[in-house]
PDB file of N, CA and C in Angstrom:
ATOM      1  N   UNK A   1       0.827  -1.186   0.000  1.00  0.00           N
ATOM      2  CA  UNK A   1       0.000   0.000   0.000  1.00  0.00           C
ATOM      3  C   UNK A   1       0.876   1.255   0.000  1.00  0.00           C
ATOM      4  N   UNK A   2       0.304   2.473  -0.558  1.00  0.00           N
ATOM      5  CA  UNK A   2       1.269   3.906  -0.496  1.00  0.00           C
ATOM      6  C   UNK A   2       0.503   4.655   0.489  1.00  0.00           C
ATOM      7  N   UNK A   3       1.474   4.908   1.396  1.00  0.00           N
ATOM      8  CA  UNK A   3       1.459   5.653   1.932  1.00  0.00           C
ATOM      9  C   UNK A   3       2.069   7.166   2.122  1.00  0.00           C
ATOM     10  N   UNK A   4       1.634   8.360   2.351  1.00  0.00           N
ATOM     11  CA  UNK A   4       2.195   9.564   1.734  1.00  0.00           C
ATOM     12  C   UNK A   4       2.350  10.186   3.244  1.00  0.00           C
ATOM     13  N   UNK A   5       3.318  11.474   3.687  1.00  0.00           N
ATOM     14  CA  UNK A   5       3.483  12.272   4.596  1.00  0.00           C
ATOM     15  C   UNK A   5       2.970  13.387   3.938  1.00  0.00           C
ATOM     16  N   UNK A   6       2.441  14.432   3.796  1.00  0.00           N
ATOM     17  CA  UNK A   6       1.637  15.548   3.873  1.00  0.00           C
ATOM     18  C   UNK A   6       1.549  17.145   4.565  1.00  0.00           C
ATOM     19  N   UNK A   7       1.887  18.225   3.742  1.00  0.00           N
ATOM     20  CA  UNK A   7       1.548  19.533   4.983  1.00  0.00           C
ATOM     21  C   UNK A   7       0.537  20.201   4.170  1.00  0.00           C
ATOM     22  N   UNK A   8      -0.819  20.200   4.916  1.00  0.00           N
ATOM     23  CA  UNK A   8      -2.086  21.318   4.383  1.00  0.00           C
ATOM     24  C   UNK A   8      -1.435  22.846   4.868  1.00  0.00           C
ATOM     25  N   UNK A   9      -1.978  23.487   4.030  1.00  0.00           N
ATOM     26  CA  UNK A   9      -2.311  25.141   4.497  1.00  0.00           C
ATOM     27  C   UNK A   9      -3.360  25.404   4.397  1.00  0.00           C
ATOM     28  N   UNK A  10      -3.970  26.042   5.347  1.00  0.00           N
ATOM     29  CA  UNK A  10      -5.425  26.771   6.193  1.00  0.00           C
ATOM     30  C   UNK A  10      -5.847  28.065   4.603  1.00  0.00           C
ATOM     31  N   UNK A  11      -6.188  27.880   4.170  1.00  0.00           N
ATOM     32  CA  UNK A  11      -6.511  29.066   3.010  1.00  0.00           C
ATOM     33  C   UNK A  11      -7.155  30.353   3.922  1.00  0.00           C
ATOM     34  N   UNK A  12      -7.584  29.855   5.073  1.00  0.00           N
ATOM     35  CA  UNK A  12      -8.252  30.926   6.146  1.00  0.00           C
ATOM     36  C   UNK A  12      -7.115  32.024   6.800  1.00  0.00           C
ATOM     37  N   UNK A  13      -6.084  31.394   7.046  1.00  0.00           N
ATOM     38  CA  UNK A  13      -4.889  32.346   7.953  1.00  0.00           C
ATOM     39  C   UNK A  13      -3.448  31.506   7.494  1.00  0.00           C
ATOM     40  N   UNK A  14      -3.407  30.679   7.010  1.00  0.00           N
ATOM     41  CA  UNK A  14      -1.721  30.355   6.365  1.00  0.00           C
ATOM     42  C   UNK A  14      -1.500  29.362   7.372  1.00  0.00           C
ATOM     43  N   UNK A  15      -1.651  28.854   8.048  1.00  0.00           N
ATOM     44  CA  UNK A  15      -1.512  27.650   9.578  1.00  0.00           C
ATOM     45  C   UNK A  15      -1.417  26.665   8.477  1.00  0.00           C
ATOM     46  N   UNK A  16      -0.270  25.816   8.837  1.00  0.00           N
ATOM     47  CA  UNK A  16       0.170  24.474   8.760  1.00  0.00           C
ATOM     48  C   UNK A  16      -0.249  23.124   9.285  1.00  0.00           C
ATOM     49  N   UNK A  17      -0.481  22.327   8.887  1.00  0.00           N
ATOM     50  CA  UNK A  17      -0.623  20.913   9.312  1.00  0.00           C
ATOM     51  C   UNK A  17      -0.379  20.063   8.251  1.00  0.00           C
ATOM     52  N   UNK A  18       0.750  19.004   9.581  1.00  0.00           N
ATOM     53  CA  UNK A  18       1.578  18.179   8.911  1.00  0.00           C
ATOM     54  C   UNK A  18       0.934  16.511   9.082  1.00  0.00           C
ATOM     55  N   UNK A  19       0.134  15.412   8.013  1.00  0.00           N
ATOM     56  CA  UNK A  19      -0.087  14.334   8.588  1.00  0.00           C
ATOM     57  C   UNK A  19       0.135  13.417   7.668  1.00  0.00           C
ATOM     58  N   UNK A  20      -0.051  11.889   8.069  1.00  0.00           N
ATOM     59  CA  UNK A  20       0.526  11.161   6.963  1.00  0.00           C
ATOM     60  C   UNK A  20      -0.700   9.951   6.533  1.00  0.00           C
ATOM     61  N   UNK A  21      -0.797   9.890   5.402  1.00  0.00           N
ATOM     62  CA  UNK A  21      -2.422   8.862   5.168  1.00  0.00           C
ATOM     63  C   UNK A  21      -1.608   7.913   3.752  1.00  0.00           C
ATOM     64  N   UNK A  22      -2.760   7.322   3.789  1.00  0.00           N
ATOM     65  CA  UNK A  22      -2.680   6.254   2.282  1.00  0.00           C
ATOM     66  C   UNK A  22      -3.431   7.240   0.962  1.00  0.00           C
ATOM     67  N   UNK A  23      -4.600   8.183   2.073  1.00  0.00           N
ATOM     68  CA  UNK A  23      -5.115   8.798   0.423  1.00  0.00           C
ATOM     69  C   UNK A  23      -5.410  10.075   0.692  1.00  0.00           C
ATOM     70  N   UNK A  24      -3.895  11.123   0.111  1.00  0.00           N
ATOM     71  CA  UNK A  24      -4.545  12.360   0.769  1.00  0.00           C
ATOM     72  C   UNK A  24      -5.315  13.312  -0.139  1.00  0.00           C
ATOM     73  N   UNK A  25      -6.374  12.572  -1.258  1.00  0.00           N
ATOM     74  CA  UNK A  25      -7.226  13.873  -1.357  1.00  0.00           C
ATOM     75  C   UNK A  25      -8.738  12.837  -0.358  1.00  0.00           C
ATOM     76  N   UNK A  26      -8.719  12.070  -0.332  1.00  0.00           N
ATOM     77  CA  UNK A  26      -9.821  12.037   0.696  1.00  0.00           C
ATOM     78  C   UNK A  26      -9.459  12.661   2.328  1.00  0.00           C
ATOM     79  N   UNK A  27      -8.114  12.617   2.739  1.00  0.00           N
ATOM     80  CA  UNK A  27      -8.104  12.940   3.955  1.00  0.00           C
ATOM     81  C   UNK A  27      -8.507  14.553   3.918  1.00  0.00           C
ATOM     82  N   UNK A  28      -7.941  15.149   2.927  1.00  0.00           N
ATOM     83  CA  UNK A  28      -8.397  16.656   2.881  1.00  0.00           C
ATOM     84  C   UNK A  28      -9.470  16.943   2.170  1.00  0.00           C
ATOM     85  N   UNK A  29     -10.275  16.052   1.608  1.00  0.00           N
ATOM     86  CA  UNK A  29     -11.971  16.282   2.045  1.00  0.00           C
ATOM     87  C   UNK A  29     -12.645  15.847   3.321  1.00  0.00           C
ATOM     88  N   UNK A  30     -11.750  15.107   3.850  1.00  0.00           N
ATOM     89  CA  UNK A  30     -12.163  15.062   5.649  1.00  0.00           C
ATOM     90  C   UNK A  30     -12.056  15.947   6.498  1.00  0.00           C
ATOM     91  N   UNK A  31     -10.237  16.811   6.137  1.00  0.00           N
ATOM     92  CA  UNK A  31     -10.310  17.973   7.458  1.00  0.00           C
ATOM     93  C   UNK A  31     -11.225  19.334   6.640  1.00  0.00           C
ATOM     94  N   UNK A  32     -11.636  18.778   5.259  1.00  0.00           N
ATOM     95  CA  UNK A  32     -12.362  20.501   5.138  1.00  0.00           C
ATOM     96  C   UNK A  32     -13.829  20.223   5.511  1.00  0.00           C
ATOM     97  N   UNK A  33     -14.088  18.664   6.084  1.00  0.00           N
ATOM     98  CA  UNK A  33     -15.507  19.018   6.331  1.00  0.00           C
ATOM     99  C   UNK A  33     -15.448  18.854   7.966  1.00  0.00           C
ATOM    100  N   UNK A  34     -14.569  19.066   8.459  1.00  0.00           N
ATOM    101  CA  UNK A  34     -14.451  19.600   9.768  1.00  0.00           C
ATOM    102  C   UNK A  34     -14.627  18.188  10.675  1.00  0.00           C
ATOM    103  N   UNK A  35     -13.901  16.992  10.129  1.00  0.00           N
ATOM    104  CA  UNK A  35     -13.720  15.558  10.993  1.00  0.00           C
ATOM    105  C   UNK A  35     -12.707  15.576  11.601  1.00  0.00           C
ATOM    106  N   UNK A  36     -11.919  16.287  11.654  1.00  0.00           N
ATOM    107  CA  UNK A  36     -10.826  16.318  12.592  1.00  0.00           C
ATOM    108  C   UNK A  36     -10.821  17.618  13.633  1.00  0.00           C
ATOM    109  N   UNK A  37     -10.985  17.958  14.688  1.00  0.00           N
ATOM    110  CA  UNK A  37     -10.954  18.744  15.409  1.00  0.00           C
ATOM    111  C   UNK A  37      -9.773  19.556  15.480  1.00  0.00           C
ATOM    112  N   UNK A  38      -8.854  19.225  15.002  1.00  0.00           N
ATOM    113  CA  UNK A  38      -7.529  19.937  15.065  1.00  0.00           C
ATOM    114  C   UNK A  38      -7.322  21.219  13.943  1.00  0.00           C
ATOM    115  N   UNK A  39      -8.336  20.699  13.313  1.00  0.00           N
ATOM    116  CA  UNK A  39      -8.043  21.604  11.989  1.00  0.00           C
ATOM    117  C   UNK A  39      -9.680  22.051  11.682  1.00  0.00           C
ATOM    118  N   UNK A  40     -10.712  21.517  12.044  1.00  0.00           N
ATOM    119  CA  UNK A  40     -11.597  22.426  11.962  1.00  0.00           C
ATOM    120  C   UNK A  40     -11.741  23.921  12.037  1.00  0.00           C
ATOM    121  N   UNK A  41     -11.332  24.709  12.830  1.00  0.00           N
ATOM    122  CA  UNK A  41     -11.465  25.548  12.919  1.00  0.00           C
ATOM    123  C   UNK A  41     -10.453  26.865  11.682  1.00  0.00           C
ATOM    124  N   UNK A  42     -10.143  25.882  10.969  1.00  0.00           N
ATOM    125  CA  UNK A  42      -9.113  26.825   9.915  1.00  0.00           C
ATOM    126  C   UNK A  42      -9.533  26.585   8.981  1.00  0.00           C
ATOM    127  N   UNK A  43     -10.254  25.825   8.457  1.00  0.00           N
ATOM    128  CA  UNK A  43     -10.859  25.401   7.113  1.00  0.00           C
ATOM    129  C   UNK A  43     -11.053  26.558   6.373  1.00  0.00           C
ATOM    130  N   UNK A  44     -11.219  26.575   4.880  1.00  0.00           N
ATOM    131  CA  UNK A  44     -10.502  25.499   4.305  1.00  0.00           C
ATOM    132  C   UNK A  44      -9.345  25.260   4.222  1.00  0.00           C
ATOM    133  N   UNK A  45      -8.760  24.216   3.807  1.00  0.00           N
ATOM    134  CA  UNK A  45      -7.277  23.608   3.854  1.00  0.00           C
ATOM    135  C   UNK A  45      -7.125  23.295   2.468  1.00  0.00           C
ATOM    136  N   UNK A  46      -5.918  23.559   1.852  1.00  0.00           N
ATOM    137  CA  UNK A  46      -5.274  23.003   0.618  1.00  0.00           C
ATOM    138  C   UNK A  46      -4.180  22.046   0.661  1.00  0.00           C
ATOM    139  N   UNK A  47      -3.552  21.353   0.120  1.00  0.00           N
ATOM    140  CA  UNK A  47      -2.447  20.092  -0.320  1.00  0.00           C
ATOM    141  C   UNK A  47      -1.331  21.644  -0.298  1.00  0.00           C
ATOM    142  N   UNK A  48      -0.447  21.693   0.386  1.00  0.00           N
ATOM    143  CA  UNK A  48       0.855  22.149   0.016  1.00  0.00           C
ATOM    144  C   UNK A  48       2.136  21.514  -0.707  1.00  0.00           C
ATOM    145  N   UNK A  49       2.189  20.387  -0.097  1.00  0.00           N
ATOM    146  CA  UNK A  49       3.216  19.408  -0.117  1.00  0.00           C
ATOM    147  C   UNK A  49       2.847  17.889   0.131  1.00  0.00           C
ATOM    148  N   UNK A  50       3.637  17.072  -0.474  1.00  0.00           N
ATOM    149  CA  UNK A  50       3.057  15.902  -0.347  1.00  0.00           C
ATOM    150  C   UNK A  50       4.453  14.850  -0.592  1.00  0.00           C
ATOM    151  N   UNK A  51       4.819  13.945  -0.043  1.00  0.00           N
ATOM    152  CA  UNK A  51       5.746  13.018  -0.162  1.00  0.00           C
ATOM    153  C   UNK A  51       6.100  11.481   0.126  1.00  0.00           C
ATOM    154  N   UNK A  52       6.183  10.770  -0.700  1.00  0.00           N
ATOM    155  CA  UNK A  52       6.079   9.283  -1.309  1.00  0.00           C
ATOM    156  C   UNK A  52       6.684   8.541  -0.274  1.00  0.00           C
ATOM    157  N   UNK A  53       6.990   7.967   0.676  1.00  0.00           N
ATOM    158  CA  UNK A  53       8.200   7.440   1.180  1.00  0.00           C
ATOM    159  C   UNK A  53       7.898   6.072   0.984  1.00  0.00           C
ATOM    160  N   UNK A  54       8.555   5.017   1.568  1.00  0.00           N
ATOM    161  CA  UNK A  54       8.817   3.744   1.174  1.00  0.00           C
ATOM    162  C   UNK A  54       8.034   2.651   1.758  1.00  0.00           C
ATOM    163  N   UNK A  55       7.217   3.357   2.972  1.00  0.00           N
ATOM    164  CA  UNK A  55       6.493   2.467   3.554  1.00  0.00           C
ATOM    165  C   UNK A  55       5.415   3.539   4.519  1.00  0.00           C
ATOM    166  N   UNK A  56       4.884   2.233   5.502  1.00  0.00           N
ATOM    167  CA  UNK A  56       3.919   3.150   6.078  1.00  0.00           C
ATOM    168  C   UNK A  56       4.710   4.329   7.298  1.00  0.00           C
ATOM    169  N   UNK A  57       5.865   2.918   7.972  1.00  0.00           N
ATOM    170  CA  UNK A  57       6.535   2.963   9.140  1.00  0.00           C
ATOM    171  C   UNK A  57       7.286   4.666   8.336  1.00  0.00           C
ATOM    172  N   UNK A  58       7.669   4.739   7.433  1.00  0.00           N
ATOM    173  CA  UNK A  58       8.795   5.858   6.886  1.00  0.00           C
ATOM    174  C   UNK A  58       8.051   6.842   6.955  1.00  0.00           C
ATOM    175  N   UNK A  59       6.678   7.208   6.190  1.00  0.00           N
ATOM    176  CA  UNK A  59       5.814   7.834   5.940  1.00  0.00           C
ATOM    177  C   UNK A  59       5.265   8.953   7.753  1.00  0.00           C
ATOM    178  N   UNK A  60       5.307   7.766   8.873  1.00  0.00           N
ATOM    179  CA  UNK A  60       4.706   8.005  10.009  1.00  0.00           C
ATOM    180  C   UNK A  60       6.713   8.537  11.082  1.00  0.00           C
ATOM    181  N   UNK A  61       7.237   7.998  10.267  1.00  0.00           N
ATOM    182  CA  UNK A  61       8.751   9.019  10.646  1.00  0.00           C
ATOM    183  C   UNK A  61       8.496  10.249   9.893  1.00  0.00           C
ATOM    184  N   UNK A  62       8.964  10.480   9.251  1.00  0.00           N
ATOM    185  CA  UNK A  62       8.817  11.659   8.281  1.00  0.00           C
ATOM    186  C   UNK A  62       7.866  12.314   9.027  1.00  0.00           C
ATOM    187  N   UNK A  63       6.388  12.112   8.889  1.00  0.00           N
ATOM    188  CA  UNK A  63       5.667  13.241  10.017  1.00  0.00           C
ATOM    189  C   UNK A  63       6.171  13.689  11.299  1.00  0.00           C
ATOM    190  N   UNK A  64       6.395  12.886  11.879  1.00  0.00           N
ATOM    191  CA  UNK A  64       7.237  13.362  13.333  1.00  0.00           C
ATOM    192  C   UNK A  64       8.169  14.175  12.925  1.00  0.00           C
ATOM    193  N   UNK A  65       9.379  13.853  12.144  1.00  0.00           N
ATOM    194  CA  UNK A  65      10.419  14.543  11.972  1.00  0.00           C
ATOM    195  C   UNK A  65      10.430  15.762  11.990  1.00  0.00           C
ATOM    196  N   UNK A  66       9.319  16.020  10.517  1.00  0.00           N
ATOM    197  CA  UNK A  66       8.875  17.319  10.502  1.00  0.00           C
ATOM    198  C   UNK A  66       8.349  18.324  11.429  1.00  0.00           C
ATOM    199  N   UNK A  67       7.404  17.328  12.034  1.00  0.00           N
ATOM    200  CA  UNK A  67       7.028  18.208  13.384  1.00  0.00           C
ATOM    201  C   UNK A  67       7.804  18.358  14.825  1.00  0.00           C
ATOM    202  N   UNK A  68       8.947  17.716  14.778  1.00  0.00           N
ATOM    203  CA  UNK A  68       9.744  17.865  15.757  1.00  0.00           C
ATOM    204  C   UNK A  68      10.263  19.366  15.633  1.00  0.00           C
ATOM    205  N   UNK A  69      10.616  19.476  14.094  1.00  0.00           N
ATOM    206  CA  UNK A  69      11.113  20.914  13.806  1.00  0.00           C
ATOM    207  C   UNK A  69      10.291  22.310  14.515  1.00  0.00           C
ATOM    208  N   UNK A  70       9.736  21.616  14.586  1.00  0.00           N
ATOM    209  CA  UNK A  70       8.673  22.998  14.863  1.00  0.00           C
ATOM    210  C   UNK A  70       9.129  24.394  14.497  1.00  0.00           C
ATOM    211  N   UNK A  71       9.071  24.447  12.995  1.00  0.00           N
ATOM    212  CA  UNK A  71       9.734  25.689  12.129  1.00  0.00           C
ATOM    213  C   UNK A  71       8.860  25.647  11.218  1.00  0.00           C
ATOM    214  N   UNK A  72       8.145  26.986  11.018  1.00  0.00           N
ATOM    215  CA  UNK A  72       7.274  27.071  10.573  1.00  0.00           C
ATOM    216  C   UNK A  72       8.431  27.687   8.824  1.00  0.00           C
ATOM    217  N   UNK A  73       9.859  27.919   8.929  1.00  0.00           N
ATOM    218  CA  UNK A  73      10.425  28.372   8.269  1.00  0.00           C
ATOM    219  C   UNK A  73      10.763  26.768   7.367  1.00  0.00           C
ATOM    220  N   UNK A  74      11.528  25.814   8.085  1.00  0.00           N
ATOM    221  CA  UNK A  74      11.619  24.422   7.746  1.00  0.00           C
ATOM    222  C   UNK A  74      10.318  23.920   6.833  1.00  0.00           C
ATOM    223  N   UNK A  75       8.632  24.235   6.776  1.00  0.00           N
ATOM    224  CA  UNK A  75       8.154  23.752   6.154  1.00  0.00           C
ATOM    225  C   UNK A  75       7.600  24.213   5.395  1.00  0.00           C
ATOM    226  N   UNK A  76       8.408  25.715   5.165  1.00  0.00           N
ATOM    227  CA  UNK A  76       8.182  26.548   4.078  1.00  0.00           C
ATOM    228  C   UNK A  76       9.293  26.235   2.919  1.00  0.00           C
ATOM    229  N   UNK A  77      10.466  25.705   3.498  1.00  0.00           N
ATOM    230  CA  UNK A  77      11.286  25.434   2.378  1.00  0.00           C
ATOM    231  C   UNK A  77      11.086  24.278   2.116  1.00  0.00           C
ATOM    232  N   UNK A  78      10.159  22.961   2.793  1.00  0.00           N
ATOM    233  CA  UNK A  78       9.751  21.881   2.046  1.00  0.00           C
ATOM    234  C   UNK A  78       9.074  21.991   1.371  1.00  0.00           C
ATOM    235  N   UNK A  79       7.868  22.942   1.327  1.00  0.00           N
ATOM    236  CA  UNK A  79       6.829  23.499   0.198  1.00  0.00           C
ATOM    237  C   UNK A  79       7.839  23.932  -1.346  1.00  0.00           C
ATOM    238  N   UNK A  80       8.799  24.606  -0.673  1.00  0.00           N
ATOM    239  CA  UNK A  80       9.358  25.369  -2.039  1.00  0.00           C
ATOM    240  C   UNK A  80      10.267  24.636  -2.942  1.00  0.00           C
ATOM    241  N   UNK A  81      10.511  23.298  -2.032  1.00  0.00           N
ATOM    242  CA  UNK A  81      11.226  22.321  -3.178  1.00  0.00           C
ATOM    243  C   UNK A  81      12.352  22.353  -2.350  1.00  0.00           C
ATOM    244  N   UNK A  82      13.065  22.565  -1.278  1.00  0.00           N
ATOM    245  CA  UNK A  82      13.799  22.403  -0.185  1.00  0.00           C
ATOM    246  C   UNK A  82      13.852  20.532   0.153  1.00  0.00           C
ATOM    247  N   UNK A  83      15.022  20.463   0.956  1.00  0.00           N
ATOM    248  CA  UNK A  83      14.668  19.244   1.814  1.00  0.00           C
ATOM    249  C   UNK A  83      14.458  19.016   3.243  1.00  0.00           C
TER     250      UNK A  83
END
Protein backbone atom coordinates (compact mmCIF):
# COMPACT_ATOMS: atom_id res chain seq x y z
CA UNK A 1 0.00 0.00 0.00
CA UNK A 2 1.27 3.91 -0.50
CA UNK A 3 1.46 5.65 1.93
CA UNK A 4 2.19 9.56 1.73
CA UNK A 5 3.48 12.27 4.60
CA UNK A 6 1.64 15.55 3.87
CA UNK A 7 1.55 19.53 4.98
CA UNK A 8 -2.09 21.32 4.38
CA UNK A 9 -2.31 25.14 4.50
CA UNK A 10 -5.42 26.77 6.19
CA UNK A 11 -6.51 29.07 3.01
CA UNK A 12 -8.25 30.93 6.15
CA UNK A 13 -4.89 32.35 7.95
CA UNK A 14 -1.72 30.35 6.37
CA UNK A 15 -1.51 27.65 9.58
CA UNK A 16 0.17 24.47 8.76
CA UNK A 17 -0.62 20.91 9.31
CA UNK A 18 1.58 18.18 8.91
CA UNK A 19 -0.09 14.33 8.59
CA UNK A 20 0.53 11.16 6.96
CA UNK A 21 -2.42 8.86 5.17
CA UNK A 22 -2.68 6.25 2.28
CA UNK A 23 -5.12 8.80 0.42
CA UNK A 24 -4.55 12.36 0.77
CA UNK A 25 -7.23 13.87 -1.36
CA UNK A 26 -9.82 12.04 0.70
CA UNK A 27 -8.10 12.94 3.96
CA UNK A 28 -8.40 16.66 2.88
CA UNK A 29 -11.97 16.28 2.04
CA UNK A 30 -12.16 15.06 5.65
CA UNK A 31 -10.31 17.97 7.46
CA UNK A 32 -12.36 20.50 5.14
CA UNK A 33 -15.51 19.02 6.33
CA UNK A 34 -14.45 19.60 9.77
CA UNK A 35 -13.72 15.56 10.99
CA UNK A 36 -10.83 16.32 12.59
CA UNK A 37 -10.95 18.74 15.41
CA UNK A 38 -7.53 19.94 15.07
CA UNK A 39 -8.04 21.60 11.99
CA UNK A 40 -11.60 22.43 11.96
CA UNK A 41 -11.47 25.55 12.92
CA UNK A 42 -9.11 26.82 9.92
CA UNK A 43 -10.86 25.40 7.11
CA UNK A 44 -10.50 25.50 4.30
CA UNK A 45 -7.28 23.61 3.85
CA UNK A 46 -5.27 23.00 0.62
CA UNK A 47 -2.45 20.09 -0.32
CA UNK A 48 0.85 22.15 0.02
CA UNK A 49 3.22 19.41 -0.12
CA UNK A 50 3.06 15.90 -0.35
CA UNK A 51 5.75 13.02 -0.16
CA UNK A 52 6.08 9.28 -1.31
CA UNK A 53 8.20 7.44 1.18
CA UNK A 54 8.82 3.74 1.17
CA UNK A 55 6.49 2.47 3.55
CA UNK A 56 3.92 3.15 6.08
CA UNK A 57 6.53 2.96 9.14
CA UNK A 58 8.80 5.86 6.89
CA UNK A 59 5.81 7.83 5.94
CA UNK A 60 4.71 8.01 10.01
CA UNK A 61 8.75 9.02 10.65
CA UNK A 62 8.82 11.66 8.28
CA UNK A 63 5.67 13.24 10.02
CA UNK A 64 7.24 13.36 13.33
CA UNK A 65 10.42 14.54 11.97
CA UNK A 66 8.87 17.32 10.50
CA UNK A 67 7.03 18.21 13.38
CA UNK A 68 9.74 17.86 15.76
CA UNK A 69 11.11 20.91 13.81
CA UNK A 70 8.67 23.00 14.86
CA UNK A 71 9.73 25.69 12.13
CA UNK A 72 7.27 27.07 10.57
CA UNK A 73 10.42 28.37 8.27
CA UNK A 74 11.62 24.42 7.75
CA UNK A 75 8.15 23.75 6.15
CA UNK A 76 8.18 26.55 4.08
CA UNK A 77 11.29 25.43 2.38
CA UNK A 78 9.75 21.88 2.05
CA UNK A 79 6.83 23.50 0.20
CA UNK A 80 9.36 25.37 -2.04
CA UNK A 81 11.23 22.32 -3.18
CA UNK A 82 13.80 22.40 -0.18
CA UNK A 83 14.67 19.24 1.81
Amino acid sequence: MNYFTYILESELNGRYYVGSCQDVPARLKRHNEGATPSTKPYRPWRVAWTQQPDCKEAALRREREIKRMKSRQYIERLIAGGK
